[in-house]
PDB file of N, CA and C in Angstrom:
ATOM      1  N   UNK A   1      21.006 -86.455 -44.149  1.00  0.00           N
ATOM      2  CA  UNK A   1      19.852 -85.979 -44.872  1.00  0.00           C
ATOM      3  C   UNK A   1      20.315 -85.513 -46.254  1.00  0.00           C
ATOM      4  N   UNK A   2      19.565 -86.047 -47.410  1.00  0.00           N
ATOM      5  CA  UNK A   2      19.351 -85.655 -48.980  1.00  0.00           C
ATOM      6  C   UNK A   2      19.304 -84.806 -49.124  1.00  0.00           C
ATOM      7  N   UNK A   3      19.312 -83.618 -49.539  1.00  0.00           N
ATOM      8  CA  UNK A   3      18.703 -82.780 -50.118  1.00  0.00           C
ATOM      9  C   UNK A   3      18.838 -82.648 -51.578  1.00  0.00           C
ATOM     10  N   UNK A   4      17.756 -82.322 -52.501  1.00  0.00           N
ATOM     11  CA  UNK A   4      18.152 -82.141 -54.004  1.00  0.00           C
ATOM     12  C   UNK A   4      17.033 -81.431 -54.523  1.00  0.00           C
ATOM     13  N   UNK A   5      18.126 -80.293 -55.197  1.00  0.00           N
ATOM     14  CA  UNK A   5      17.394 -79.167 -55.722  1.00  0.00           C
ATOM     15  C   UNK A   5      16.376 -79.227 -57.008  1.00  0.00           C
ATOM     16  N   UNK A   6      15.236 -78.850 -56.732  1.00  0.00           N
ATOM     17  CA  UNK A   6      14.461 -78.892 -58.062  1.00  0.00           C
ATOM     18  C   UNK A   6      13.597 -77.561 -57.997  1.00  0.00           C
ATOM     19  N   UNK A   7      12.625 -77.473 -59.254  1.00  0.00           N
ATOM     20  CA  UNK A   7      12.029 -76.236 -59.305  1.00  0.00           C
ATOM     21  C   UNK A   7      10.792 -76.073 -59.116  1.00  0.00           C
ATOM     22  N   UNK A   8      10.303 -75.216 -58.656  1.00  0.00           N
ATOM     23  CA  UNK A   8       9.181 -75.080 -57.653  1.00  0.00           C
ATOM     24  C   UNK A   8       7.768 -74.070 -58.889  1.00  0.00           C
ATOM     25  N   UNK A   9       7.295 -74.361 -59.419  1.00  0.00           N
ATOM     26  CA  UNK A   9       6.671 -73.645 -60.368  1.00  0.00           C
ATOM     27  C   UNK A   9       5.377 -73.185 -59.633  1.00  0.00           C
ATOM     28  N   UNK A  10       5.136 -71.828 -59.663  1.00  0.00           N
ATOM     29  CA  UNK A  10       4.252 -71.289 -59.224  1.00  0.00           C
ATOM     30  C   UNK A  10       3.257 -70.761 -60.443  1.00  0.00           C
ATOM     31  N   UNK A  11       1.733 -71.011 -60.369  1.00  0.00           N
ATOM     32  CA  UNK A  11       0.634 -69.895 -61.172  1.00  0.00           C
ATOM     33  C   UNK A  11      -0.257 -69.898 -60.482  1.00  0.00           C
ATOM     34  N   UNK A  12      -0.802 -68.049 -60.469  1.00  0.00           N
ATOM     35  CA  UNK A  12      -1.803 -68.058 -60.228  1.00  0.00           C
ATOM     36  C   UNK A  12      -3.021 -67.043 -61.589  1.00  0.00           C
ATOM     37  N   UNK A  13      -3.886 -67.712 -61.300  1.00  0.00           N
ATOM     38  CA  UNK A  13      -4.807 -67.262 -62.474  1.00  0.00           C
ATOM     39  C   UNK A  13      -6.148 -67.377 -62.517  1.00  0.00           C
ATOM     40  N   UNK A  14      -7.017 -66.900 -63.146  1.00  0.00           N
ATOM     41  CA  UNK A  14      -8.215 -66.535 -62.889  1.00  0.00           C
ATOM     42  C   UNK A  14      -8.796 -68.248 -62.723  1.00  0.00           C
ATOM     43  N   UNK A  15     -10.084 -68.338 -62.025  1.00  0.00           N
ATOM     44  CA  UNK A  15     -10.472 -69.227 -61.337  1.00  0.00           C
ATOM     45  C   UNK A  15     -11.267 -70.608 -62.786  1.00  0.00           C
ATOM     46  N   UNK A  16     -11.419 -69.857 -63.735  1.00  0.00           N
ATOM     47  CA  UNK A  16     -11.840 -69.977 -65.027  1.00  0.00           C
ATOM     48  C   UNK A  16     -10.838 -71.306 -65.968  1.00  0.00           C
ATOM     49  N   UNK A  17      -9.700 -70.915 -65.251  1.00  0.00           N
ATOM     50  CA  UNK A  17      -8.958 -71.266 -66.446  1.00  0.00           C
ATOM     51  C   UNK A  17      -8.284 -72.690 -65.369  1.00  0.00           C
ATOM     52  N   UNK A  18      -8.432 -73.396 -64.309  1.00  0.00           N
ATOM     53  CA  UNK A  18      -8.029 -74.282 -63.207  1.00  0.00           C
ATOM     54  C   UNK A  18      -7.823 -75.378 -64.194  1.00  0.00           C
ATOM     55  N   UNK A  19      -8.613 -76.347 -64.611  1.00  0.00           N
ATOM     56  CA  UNK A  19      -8.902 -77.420 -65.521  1.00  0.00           C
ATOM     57  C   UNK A  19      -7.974 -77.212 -66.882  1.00  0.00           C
ATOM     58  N   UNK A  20      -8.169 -76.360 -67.430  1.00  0.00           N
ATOM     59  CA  UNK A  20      -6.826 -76.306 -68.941  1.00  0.00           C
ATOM     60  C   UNK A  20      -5.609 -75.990 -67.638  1.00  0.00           C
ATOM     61  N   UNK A  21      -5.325 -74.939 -67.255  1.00  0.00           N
ATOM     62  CA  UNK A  21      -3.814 -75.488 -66.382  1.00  0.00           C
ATOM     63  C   UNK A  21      -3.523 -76.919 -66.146  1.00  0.00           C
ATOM     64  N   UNK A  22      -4.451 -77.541 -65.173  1.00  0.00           N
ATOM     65  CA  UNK A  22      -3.863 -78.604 -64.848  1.00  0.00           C
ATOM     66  C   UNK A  22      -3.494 -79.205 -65.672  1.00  0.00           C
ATOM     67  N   UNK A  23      -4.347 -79.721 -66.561  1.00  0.00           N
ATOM     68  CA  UNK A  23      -3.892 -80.568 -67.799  1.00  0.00           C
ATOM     69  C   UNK A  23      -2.809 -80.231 -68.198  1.00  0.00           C
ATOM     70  N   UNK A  24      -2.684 -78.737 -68.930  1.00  0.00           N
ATOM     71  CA  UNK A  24      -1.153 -78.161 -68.971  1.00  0.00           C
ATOM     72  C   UNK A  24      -0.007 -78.566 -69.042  1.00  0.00           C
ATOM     73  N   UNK A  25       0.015 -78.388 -67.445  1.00  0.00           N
ATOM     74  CA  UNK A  25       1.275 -78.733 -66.708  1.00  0.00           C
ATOM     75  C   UNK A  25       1.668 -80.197 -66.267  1.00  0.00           C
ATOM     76  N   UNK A  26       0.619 -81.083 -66.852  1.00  0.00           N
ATOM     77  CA  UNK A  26       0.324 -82.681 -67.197  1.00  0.00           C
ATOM     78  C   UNK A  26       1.059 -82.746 -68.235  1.00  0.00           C
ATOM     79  N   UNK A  27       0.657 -82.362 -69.071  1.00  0.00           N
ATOM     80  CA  UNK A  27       1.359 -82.559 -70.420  1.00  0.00           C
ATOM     81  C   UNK A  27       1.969 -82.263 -70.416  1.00  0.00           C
ATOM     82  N   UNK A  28       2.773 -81.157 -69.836  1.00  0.00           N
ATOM     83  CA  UNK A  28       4.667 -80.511 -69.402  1.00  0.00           C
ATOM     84  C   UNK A  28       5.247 -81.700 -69.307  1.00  0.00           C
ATOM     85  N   UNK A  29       4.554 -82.414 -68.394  1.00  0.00           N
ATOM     86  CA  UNK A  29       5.267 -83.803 -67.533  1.00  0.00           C
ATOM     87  C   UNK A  29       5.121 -83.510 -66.058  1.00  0.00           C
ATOM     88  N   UNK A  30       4.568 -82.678 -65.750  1.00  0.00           N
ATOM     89  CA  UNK A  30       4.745 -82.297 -63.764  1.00  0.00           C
ATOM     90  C   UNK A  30       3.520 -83.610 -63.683  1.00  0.00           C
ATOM     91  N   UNK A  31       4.512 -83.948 -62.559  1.00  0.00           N
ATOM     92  CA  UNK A  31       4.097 -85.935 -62.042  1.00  0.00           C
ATOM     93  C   UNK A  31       2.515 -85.145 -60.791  1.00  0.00           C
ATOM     94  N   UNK A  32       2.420 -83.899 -60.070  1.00  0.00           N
ATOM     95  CA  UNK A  32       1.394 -82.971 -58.967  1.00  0.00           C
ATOM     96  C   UNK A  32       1.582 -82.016 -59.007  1.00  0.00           C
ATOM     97  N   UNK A  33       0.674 -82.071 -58.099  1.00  0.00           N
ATOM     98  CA  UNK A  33       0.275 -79.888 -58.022  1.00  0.00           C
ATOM     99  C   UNK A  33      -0.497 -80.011 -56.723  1.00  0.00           C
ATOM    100  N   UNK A  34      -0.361 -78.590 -55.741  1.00  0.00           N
ATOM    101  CA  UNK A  34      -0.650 -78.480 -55.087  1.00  0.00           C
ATOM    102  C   UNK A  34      -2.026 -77.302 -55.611  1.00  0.00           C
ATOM    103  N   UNK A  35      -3.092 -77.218 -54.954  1.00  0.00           N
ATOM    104  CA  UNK A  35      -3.955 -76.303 -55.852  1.00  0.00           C
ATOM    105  C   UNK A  35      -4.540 -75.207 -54.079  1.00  0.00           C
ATOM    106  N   UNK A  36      -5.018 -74.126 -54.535  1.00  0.00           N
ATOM    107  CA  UNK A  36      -5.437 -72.991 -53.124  1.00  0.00           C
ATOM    108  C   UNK A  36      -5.748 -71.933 -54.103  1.00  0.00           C
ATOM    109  N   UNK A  37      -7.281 -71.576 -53.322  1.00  0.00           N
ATOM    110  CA  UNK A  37      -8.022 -70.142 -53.841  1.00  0.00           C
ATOM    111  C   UNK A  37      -6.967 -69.182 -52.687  1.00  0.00           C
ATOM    112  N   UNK A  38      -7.008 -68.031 -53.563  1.00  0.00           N
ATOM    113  CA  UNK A  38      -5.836 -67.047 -52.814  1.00  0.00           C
ATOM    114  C   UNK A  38      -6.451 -65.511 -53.131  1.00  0.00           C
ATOM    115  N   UNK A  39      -6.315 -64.360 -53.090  1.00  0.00           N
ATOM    116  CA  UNK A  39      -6.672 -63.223 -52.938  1.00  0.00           C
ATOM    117  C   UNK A  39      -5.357 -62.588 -52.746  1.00  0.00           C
ATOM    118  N   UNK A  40      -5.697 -61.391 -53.445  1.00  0.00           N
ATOM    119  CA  UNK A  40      -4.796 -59.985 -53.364  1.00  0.00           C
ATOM    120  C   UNK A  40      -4.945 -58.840 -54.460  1.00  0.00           C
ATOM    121  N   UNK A  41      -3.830 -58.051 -54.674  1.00  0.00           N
ATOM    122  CA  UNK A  41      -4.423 -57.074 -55.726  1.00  0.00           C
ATOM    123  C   UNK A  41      -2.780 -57.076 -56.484  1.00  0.00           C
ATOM    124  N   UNK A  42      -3.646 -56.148 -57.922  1.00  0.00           N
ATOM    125  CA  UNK A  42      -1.768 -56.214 -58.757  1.00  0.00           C
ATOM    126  C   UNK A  42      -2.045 -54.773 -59.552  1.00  0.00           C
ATOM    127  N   UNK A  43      -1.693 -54.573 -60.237  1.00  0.00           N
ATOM    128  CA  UNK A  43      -1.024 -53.298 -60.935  1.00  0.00           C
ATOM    129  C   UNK A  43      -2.066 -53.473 -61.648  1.00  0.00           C
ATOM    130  N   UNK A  44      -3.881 -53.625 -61.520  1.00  0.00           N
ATOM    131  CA  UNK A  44      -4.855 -53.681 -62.211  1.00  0.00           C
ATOM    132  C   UNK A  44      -5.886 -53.858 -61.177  1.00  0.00           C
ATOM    133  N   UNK A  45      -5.022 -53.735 -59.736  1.00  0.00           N
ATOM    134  CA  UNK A  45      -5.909 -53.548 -58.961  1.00  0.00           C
ATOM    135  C   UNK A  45      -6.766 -55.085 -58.373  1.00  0.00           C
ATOM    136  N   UNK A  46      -7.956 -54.769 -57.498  1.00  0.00           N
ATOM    137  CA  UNK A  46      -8.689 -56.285 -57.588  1.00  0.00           C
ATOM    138  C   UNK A  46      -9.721 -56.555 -58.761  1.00  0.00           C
ATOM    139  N   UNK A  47      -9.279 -57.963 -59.245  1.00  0.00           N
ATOM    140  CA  UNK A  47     -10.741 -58.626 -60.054  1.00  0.00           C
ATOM    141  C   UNK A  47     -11.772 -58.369 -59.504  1.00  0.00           C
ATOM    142  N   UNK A  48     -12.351 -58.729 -60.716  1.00  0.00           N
ATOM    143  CA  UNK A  48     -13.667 -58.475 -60.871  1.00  0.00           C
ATOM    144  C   UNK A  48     -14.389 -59.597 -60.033  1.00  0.00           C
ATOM    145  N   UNK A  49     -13.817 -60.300 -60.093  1.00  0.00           N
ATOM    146  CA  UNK A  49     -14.481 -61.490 -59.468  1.00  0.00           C
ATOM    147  C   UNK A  49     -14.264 -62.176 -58.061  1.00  0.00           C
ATOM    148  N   UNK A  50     -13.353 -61.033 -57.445  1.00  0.00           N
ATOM    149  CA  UNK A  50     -12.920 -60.982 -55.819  1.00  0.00           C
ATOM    150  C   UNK A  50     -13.966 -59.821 -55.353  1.00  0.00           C
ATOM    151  N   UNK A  51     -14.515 -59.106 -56.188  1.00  0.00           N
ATOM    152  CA  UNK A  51     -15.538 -58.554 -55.512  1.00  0.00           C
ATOM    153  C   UNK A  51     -16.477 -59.564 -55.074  1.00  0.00           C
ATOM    154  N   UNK A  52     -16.692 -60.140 -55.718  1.00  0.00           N
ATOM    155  CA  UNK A  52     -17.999 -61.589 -56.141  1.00  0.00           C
ATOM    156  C   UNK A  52     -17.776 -62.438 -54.634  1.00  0.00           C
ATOM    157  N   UNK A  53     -16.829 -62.000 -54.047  1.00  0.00           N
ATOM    158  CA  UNK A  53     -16.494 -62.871 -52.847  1.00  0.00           C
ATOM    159  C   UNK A  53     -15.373 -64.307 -53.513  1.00  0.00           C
ATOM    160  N   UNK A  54     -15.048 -64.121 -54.835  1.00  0.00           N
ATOM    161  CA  UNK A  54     -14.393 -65.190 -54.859  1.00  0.00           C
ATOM    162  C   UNK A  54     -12.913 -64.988 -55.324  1.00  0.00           C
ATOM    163  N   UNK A  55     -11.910 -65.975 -55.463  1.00  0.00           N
ATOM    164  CA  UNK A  55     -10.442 -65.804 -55.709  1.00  0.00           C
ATOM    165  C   UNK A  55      -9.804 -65.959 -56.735  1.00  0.00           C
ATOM    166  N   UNK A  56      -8.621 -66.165 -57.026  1.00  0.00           N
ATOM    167  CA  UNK A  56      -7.973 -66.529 -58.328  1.00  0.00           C
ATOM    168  C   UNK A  56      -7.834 -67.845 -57.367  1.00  0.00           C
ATOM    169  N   UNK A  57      -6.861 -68.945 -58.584  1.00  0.00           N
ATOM    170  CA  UNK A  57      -6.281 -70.350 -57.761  1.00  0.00           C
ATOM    171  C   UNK A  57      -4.703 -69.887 -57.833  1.00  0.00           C
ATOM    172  N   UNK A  58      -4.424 -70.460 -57.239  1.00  0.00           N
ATOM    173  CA  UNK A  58      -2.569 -70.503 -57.184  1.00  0.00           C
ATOM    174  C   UNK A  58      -2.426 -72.283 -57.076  1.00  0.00           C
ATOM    175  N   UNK A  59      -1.412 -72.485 -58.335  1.00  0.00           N
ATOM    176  CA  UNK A  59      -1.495 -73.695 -58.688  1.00  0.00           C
ATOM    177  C   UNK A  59       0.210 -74.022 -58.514  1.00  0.00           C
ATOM    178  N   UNK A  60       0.624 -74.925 -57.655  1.00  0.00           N
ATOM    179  CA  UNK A  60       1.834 -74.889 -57.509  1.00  0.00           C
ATOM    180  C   UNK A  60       2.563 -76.558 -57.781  1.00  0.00           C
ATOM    181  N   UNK A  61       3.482 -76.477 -58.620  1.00  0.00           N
ATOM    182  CA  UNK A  61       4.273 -77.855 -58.938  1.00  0.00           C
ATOM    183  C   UNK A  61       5.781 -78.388 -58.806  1.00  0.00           C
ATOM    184  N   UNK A  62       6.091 -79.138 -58.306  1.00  0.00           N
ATOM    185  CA  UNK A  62       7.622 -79.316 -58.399  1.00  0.00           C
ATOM    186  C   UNK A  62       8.138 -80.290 -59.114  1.00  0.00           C
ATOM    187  N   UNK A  63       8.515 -79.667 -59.871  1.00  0.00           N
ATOM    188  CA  UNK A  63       9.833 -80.370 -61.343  1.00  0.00           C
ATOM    189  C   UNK A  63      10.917 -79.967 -61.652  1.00  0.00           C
ATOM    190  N   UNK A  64      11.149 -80.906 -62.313  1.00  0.00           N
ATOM    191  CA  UNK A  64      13.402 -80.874 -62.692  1.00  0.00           C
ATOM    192  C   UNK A  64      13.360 -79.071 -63.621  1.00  0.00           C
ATOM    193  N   UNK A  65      14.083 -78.887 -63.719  1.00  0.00           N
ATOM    194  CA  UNK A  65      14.593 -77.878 -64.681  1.00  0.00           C
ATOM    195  C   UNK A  65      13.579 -77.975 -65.965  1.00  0.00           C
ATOM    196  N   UNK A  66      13.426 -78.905 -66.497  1.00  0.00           N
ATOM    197  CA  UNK A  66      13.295 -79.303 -68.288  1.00  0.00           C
ATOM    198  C   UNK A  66      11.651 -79.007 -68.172  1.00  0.00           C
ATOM    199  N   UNK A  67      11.284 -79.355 -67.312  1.00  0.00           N
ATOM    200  CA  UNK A  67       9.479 -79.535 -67.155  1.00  0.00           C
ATOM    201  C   UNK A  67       9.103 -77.740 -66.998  1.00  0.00           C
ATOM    202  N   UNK A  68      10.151 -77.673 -66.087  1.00  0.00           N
ATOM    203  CA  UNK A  68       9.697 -76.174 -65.423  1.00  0.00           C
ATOM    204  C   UNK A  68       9.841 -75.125 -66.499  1.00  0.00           C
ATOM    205  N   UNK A  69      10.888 -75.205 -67.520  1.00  0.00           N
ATOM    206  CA  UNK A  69      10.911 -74.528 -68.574  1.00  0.00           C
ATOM    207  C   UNK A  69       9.717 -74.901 -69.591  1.00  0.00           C
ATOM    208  N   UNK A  70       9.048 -76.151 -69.682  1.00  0.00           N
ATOM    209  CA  UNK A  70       7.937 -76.269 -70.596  1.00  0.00           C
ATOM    210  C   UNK A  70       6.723 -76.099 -70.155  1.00  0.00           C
ATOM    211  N   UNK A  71       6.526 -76.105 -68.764  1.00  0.00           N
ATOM    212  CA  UNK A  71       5.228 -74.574 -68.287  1.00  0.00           C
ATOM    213  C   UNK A  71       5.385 -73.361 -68.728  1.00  0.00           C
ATOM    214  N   UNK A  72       6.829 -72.669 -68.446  1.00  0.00           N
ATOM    215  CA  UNK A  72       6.396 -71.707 -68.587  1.00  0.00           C
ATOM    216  C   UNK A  72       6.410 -71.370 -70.233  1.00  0.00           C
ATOM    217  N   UNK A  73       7.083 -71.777 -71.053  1.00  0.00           N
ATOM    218  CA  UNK A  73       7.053 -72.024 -72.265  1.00  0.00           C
ATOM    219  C   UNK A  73       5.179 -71.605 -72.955  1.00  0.00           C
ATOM    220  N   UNK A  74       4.800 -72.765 -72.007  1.00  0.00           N
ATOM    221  CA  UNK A  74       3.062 -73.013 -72.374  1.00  0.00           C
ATOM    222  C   UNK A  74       2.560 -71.836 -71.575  1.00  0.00           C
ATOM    223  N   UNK A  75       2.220 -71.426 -70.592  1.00  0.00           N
ATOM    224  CA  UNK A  75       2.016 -70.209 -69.950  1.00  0.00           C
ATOM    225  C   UNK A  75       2.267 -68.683 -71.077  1.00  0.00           C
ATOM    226  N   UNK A  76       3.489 -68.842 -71.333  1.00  0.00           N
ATOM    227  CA  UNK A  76       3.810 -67.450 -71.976  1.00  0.00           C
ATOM    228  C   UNK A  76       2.900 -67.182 -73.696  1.00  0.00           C
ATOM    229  N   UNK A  77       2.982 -69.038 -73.980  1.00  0.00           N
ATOM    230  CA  UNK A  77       2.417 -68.683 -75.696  1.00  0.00           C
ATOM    231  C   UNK A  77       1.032 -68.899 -75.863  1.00  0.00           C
ATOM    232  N   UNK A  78       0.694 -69.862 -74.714  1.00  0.00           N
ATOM    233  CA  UNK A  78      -1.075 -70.107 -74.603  1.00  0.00           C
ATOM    234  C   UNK A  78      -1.929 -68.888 -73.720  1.00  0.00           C
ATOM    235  N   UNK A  79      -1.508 -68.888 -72.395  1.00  0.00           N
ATOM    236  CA  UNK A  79      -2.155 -67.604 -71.440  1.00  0.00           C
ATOM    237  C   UNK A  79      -1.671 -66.366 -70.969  1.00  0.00           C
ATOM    238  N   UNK A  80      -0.662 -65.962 -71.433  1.00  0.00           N
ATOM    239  CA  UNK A  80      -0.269 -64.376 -71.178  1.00  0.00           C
ATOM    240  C   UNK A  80      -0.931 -63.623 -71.859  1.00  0.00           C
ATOM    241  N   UNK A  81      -0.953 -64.115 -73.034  1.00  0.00           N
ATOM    242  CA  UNK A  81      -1.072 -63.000 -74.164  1.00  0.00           C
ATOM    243  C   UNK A  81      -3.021 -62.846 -73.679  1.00  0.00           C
ATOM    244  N   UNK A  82      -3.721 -63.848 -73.537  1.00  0.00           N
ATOM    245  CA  UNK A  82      -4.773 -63.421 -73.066  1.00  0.00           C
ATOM    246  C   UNK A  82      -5.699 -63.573 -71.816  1.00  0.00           C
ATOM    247  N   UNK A  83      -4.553 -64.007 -70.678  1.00  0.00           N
ATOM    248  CA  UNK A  83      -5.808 -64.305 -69.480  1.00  0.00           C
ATOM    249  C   UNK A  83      -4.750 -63.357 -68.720  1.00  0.00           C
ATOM    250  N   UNK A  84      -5.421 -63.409 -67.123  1.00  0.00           N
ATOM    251  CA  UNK A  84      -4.941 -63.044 -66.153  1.00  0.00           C
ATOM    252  C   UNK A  84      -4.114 -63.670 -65.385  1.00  0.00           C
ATOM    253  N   UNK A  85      -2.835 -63.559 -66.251  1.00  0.00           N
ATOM    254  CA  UNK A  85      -1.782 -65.129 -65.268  1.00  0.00           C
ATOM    255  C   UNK A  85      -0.817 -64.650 -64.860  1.00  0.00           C
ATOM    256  N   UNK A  86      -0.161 -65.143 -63.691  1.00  0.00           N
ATOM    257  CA  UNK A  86       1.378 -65.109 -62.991  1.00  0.00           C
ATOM    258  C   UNK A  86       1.629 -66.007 -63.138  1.00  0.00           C
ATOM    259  N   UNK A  87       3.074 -66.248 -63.526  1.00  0.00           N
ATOM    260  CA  UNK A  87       3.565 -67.448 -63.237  1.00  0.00           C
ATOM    261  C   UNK A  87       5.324 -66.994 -62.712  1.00  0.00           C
ATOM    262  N   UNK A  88       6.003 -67.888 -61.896  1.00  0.00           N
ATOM    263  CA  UNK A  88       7.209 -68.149 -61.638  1.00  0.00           C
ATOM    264  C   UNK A  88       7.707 -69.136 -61.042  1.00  0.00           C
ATOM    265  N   UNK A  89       9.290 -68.846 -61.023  1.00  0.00           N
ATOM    266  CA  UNK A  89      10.156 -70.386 -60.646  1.00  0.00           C
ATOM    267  C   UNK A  89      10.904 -70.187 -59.614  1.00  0.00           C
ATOM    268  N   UNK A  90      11.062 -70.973 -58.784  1.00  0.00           N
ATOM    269  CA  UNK A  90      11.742 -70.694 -57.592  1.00  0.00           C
ATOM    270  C   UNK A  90      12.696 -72.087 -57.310  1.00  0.00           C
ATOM    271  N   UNK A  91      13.758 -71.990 -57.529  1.00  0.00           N
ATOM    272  CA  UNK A  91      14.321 -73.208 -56.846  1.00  0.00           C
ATOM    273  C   UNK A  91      14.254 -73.437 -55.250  1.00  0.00           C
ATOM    274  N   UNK A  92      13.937 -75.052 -55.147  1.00  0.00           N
ATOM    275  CA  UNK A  92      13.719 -75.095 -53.657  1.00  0.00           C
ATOM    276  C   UNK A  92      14.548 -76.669 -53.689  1.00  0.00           C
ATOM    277  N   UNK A  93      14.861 -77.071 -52.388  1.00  0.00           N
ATOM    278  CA  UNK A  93      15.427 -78.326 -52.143  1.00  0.00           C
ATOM    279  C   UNK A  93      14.535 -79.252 -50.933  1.00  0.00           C
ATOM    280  N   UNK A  94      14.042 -80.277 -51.632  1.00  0.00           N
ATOM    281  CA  UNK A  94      13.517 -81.572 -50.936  1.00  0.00           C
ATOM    282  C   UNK A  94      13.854 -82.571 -50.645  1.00  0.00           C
ATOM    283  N   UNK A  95      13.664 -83.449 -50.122  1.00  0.00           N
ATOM    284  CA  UNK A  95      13.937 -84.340 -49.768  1.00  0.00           C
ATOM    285  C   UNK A  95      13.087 -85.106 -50.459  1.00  0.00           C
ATOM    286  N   UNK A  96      13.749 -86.441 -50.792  1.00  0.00           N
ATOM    287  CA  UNK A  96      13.343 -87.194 -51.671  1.00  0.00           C
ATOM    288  C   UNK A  96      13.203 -86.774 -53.165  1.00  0.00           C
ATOM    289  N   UNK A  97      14.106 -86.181 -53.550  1.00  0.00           N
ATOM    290  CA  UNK A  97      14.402 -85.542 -54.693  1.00  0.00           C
ATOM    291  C   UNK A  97      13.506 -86.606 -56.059  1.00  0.00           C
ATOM    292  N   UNK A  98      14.038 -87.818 -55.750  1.00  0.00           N
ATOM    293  CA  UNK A  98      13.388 -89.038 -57.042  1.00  0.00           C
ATOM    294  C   UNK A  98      12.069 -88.570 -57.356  1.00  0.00           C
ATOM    295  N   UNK A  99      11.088 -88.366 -56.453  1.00  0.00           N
ATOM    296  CA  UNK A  99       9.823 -87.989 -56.964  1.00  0.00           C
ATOM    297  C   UNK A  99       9.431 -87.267 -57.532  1.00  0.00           C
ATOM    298  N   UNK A 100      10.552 -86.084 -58.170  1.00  0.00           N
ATOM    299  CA  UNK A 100      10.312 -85.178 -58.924  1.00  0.00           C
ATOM    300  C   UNK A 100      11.086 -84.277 -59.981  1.00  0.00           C
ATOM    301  N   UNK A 101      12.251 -85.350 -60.553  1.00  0.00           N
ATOM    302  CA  UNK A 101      13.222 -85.254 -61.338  1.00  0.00           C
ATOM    303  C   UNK A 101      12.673 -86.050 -62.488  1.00  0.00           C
TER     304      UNK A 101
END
């Protein structure tokens, strides 16, 4: 068995902003994404809009090193400064590594 390490890019962010991410992280170069409404609270407490009965998305992608640095790149200079975003990197190892180098 293969294994080969790549990076696992995690965001989650207000439900608003799904459609400019994806594209996003398109234009990074991330080849998918896995997408899930998710719930919880942060150091601001719960949204406004989990009262509403609804969630943030958690948008998750796996790419080489180079991609994963140009999310978050785009994350930090396009949506930190003004939305409600997490983002991080996690190295993980798959199988079938080609599909996402």
């Amino acid at each position: 068995m293969k294994l080969t390490t790549v990076r696992l890019v995690t965001i989650i962010a207000e439900p608003v902003l799904k459609d400019r991410l994806l594209h996003e992280i398109h234009a990074c170069g991330a080849q998918g994404y896995t997408i899930s409404e998710v719930h919880g609270e942060g150091t601001r407490g719960i949204h406004a809009g989990q009262w509403q009965g609804g969630g943030n998305v958690k948008i998750e992608t796996l790419v080489s090193s180079d991609v994963a640095d140009r999310i978050m790149n785009a994350m930090a200079n396009h949506y930190f400064p003004n939305y409600a975003v997490i983002a991080y990197i996690s190295d993980v190892q798959v199988m079938r590594g080609d599909k996402f180098v």
